[in-house]
Protein backbone atom coordinates (compact mmCIF):
# COMPACT_ATOMS: atom_id res chain seq x y z
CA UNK A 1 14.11 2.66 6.55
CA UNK A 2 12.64 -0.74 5.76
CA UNK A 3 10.11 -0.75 2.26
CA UNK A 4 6.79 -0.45 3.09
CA UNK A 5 5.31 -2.29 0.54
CA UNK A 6 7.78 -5.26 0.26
CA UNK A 7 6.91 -5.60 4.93
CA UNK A 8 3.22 -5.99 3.84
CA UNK A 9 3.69 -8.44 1.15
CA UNK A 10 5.99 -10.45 2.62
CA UNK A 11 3.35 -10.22 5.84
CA UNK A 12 -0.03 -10.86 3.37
CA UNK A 13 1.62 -12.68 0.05
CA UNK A 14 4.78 -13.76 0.73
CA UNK A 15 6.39 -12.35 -2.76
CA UNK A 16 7.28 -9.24 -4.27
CA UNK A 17 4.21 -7.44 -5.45
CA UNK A 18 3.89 -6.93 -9.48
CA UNK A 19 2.65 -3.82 -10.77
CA UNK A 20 -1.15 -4.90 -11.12
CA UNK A 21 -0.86 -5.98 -7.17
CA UNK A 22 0.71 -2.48 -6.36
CA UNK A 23 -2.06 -0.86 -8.09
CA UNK A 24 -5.05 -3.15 -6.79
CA UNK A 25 -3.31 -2.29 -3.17
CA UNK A 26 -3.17 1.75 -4.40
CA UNK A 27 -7.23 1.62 -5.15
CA UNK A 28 -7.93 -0.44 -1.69
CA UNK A 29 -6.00 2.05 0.38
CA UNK A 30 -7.49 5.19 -1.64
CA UNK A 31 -10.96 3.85 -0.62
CA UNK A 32 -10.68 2.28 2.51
CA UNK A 33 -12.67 3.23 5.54
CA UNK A 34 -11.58 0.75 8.40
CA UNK A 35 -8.59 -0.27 9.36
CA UNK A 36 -6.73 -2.57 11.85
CA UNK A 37 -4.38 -1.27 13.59
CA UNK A 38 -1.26 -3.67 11.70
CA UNK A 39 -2.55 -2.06 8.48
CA UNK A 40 -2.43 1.20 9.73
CA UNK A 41 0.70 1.40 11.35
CA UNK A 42 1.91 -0.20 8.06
CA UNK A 43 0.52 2.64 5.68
CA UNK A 44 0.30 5.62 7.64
CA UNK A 45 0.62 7.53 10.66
CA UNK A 46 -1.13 7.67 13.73
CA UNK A 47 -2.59 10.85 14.03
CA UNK A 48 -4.93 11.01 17.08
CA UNK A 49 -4.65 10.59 20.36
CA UNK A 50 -8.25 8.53 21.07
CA UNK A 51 -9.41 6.44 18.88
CA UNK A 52 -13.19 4.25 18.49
CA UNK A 53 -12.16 0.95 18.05
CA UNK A 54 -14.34 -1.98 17.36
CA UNK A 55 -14.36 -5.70 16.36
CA UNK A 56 -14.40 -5.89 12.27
CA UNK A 57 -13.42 -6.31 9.13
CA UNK A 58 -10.36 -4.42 7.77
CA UNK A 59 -10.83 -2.92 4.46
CA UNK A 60 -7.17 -3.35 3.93
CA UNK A 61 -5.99 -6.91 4.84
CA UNK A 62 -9.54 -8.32 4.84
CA UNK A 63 -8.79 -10.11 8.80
CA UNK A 64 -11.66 -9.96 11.45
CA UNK A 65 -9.59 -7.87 14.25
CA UNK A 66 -10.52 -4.48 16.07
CA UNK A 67 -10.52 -1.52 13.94
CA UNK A 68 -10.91 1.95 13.43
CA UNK A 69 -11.17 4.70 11.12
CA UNK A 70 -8.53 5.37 8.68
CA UNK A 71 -8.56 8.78 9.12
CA UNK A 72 -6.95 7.88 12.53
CA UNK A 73 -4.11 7.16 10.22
CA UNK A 74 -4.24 10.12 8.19
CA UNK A 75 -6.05 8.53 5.70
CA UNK A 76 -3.19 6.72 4.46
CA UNK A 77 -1.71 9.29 2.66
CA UNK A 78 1.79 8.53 3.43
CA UNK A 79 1.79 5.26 1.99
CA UNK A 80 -0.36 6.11 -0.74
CA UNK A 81 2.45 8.73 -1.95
CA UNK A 82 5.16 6.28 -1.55
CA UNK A 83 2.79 3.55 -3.32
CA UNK A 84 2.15 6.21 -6.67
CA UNK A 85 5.86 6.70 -6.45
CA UNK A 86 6.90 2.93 -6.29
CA UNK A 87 4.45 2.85 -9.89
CA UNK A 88 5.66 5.39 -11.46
CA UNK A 89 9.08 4.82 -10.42
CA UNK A 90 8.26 0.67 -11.98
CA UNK A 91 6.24 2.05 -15.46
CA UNK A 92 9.46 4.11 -16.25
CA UNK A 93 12.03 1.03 -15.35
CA UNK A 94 9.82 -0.65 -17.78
CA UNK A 95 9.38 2.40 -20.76
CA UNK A 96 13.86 2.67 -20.41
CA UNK A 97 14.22 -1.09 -21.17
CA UNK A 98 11.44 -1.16 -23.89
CA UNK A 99 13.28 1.64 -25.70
CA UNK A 100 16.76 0.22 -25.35
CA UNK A 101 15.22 -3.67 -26.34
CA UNK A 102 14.43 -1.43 -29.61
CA UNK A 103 17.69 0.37 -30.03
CA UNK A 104 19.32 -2.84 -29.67
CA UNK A 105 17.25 -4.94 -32.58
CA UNK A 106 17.51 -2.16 -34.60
């Protein structure tokens, strides 16, 4: 399975996304309301069969294309999880080479 979040920056930024990035992205998709479709399929899962769809902004990727409601894609919550993992995951890397930079001067 490809990574989610390395697909959308390479798609949107072009780089690897920092921690500060994967957090600004966290907050966006935890408060999102519309959605293109790209974004959606991106972050979550399509979970109706019907949809309204209308020309808009995306709250996610900020592009002028037709939209809907995230809840159409399960609010997210699939790549929100993976997101919060991919942090957590990157704040402990960081804590483990912190301590053994210490053990090592010391």
């Amino acid at each position: 399975m490809r990574c989610l979040f390395f697909c959308y920056n390479t798609f949107i930024h072009n780089k690897p996304m920092n921690l500060k990035e994967k957090k600004a992205l966290l907050k966006k998709l935890e408060t999102a309301y519309n959605t293109c479709f790209d974004c959606g399929k991106e972050f979550g899962v399509y979970s109706v069969g019907c949809s309204s769809v209308y020309e808009a902004k995306c709250d996610v990727c900020g592009e002028t294309k037709p939209i809907t409601e995230t809840r159409d894609f399960a609010y997210f919550i699939t790549g929100i999880r993976k997101l919060k993992l991919e942090i957590q995951n990157e704040k402990s890397n960081s804590q483990t080479q912190k301590q053994k930079g210490k053990e090592q001067v010391n």
